[in-house]
Each structure stands twice: as structure tokens, then as C-alpha cells.
C-alpha atoms as a PDB file:
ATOM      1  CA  UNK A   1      21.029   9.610 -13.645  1.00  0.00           C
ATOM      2  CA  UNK A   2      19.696  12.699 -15.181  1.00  0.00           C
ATOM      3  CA  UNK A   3      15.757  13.584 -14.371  1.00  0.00           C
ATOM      4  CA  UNK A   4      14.639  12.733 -17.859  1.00  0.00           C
ATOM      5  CA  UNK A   5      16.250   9.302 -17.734  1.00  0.00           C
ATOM      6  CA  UNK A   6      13.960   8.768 -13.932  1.00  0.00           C
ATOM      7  CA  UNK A   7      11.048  10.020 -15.615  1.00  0.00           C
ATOM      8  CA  UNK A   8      11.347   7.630 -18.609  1.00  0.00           C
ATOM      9  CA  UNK A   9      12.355   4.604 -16.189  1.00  0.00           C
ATOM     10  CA  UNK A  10       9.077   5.509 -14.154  1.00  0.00           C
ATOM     11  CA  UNK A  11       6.762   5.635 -17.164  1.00  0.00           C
ATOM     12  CA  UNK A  12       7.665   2.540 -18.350  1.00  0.00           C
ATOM     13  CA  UNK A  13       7.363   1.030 -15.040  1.00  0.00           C
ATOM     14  CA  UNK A  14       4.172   2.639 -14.614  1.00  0.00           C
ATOM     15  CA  UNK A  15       3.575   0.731 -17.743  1.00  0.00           C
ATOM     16  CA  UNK A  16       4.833  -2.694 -16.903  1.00  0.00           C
ATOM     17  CA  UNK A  17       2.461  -2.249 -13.843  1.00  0.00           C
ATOM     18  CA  UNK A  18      -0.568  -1.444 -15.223  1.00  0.00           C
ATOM     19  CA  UNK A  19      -0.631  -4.712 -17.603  1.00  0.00           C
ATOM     20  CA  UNK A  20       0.884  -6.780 -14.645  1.00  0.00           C
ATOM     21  CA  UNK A  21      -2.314  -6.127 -12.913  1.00  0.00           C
ATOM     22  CA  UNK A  22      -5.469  -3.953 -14.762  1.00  0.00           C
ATOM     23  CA  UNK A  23      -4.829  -1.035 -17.014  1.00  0.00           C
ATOM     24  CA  UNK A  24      -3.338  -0.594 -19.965  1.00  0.00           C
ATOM     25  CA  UNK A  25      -3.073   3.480 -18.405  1.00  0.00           C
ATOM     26  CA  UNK A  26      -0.835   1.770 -16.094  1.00  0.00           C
ATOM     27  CA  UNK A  27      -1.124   1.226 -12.262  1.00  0.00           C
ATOM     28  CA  UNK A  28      -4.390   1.551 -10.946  1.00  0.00           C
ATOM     29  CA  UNK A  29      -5.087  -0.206  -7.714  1.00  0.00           C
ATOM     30  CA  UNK A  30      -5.032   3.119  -5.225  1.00  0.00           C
ATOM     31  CA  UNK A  31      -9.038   3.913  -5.807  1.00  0.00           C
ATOM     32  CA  UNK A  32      -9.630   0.359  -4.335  1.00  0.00           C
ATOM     33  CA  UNK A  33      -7.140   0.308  -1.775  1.00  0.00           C
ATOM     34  CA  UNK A  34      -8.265   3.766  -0.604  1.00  0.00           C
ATOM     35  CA  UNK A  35     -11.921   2.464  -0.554  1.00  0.00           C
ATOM     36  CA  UNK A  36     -11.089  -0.577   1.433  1.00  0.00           C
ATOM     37  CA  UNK A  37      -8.779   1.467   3.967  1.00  0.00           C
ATOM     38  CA  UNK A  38     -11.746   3.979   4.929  1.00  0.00           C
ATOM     39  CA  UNK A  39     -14.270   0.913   5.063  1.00  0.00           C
ATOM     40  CA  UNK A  40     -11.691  -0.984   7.762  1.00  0.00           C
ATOM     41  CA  UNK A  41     -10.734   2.005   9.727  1.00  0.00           C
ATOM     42  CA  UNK A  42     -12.075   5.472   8.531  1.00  0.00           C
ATOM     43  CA  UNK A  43     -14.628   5.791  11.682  1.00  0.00           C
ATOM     44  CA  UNK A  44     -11.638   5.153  14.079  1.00  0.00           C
ATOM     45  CA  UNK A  45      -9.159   7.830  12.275  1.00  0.00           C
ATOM     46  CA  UNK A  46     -11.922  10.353  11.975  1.00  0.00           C
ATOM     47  CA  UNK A  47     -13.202   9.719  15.515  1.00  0.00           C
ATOM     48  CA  UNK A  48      -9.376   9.915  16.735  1.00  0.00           C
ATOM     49  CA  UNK A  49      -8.429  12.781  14.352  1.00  0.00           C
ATOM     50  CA  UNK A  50      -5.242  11.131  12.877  1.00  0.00           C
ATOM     51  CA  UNK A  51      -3.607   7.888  11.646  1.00  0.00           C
ATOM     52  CA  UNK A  52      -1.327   6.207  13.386  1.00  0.00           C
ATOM     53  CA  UNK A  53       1.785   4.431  12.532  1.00  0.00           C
ATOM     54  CA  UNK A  54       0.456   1.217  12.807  1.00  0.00           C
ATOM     55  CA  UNK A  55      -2.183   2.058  10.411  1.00  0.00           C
ATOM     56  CA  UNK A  56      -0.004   3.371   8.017  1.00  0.00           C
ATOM     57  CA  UNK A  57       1.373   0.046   7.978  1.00  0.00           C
ATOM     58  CA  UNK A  58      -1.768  -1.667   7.827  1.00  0.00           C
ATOM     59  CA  UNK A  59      -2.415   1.172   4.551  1.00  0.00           C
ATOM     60  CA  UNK A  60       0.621  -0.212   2.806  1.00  0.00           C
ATOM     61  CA  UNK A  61      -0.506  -3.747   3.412  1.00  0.00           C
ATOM     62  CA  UNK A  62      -4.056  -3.000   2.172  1.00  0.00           C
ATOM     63  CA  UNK A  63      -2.502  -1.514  -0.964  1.00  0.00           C
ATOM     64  CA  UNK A  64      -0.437  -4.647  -1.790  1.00  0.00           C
ATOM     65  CA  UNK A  65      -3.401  -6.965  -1.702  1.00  0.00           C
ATOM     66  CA  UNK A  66      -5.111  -4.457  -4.099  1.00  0.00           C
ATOM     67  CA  UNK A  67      -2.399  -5.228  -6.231  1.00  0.00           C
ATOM     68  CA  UNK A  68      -2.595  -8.753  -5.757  1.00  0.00           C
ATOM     69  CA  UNK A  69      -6.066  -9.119  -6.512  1.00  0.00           C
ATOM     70  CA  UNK A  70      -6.212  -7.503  -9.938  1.00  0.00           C
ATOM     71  CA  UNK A  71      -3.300  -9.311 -12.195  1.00  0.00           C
ATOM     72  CA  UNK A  72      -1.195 -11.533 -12.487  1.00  0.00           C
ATOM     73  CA  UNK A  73       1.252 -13.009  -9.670  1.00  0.00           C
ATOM     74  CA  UNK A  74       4.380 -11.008  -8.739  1.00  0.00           C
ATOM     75  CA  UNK A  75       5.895 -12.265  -5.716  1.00  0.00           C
ATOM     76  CA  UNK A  76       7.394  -8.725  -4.208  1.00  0.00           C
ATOM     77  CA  UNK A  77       3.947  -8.332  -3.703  1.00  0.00           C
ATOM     78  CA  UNK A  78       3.443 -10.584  -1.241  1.00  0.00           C
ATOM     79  CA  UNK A  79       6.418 -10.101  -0.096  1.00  0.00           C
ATOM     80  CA  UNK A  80       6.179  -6.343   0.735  1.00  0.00           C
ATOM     81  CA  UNK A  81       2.713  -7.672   2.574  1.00  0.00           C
ATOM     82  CA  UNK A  82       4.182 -10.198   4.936  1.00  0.00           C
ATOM     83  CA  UNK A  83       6.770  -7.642   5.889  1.00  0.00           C
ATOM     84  CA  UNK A  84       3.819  -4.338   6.019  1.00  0.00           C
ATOM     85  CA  UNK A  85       2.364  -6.860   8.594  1.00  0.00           C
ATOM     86  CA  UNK A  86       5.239  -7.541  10.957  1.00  0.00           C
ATOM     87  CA  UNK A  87       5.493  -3.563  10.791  1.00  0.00           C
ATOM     88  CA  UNK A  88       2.039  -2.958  12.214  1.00  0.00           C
ATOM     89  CA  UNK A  89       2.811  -5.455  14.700  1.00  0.00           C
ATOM     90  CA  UNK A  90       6.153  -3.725  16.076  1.00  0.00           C
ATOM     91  CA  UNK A  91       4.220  -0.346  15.641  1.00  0.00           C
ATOM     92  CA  UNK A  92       0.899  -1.522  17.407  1.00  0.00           C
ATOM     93  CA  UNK A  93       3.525  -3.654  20.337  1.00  0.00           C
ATOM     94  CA  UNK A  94       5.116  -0.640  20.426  1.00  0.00           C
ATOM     95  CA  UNK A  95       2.413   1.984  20.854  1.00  0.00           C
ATOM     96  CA  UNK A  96       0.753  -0.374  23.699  1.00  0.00           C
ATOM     97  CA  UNK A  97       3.905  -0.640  25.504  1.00  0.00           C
ATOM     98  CA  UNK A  98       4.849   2.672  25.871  1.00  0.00           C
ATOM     99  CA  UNK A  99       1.477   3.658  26.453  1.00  0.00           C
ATOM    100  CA  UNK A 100       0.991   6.304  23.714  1.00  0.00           C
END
């Protein structure tokens, strides 16, 4: 596939995106899910002075129910959630059992 081609597949998926869920610009949902992220667990990562795995997971999982919240129903993205969960939860079993 030549870069033009991957550049034209994104935009129109960009596309597709945007009027599955809120904007005809295309997919939008980041500002919320970026918003929500710092309200759950900004005071812990700033306090801490990084972000863990686990909440990199949890991130991921915040960001699909952005997308779920503003369009219409696509099942990959509750998919994607349910599996961004079980992540955080090997991450977090992980982290507490090895006693980073």
C-alpha cells in the first residue's frame, strides 16, 4: 500500500467516524475523554508523577465510552471496552503482586 492510498483510507475513516458518532469534521470524542480521564485520576498521576499501565488501560477504556456516548451503536466499541477492562485488571493484579 503506497502512503497516499493510507492517507486516503484514514480520511475517509476519519469520516465514517465522525458521522457514526458527532461531527461531520470527523472523530471528535478525545476533548471529552481527556476531560473525564483528568477528573477520575489527574490528582493521583500528578501527585505520583506518572501514569501507570493500568491507567493507560483504564485511558483507552474511558475513550471508548466517549465514543459510545455520542452516536450511534457500533459494537467494536464495546467490545474494545470489555477487553481495555480485563487489561487494567491483569495490569493492576499484576503491579500489586509484584509489588511495584
Amino acid at each position: 500500500m503506497k502512503a497516499h492510498e493510507v492517507l486516503e483510507q484514514g480520511k475517509q475513516l476519519l469520516t465514517q467516524r465522525g458521522e457514526q458518532r458527532d461531527s461531520k469534521e470527523g472523530e471528535r470524542s478525545m476533548a471529552r475523554a481527556v476531560r473525564a480521564f483528568w477528573i477520575l485520576y489527574g490528582d493521583r498521576i500528578l501527585k505520583r508523577g506518572y501514569m501507570s499501565e493500568t491507567e493507560g488501560w483504564e485511558f483507552m477504556s474511558i475513550l471508548k465510552k466517549s465514543r459510545k456516548a455520542h452516536g450511534v451503536y457500533t459494537p467494536d466499541d464495546y467490545l474494545d471496552d470489555v477487553n481495555y477492562a480485563a487489561l487494567a485488571a491483569e495490569s493492576e493484579s499484576n503491579w500489586n503482586e509484584n509489588g511495584k
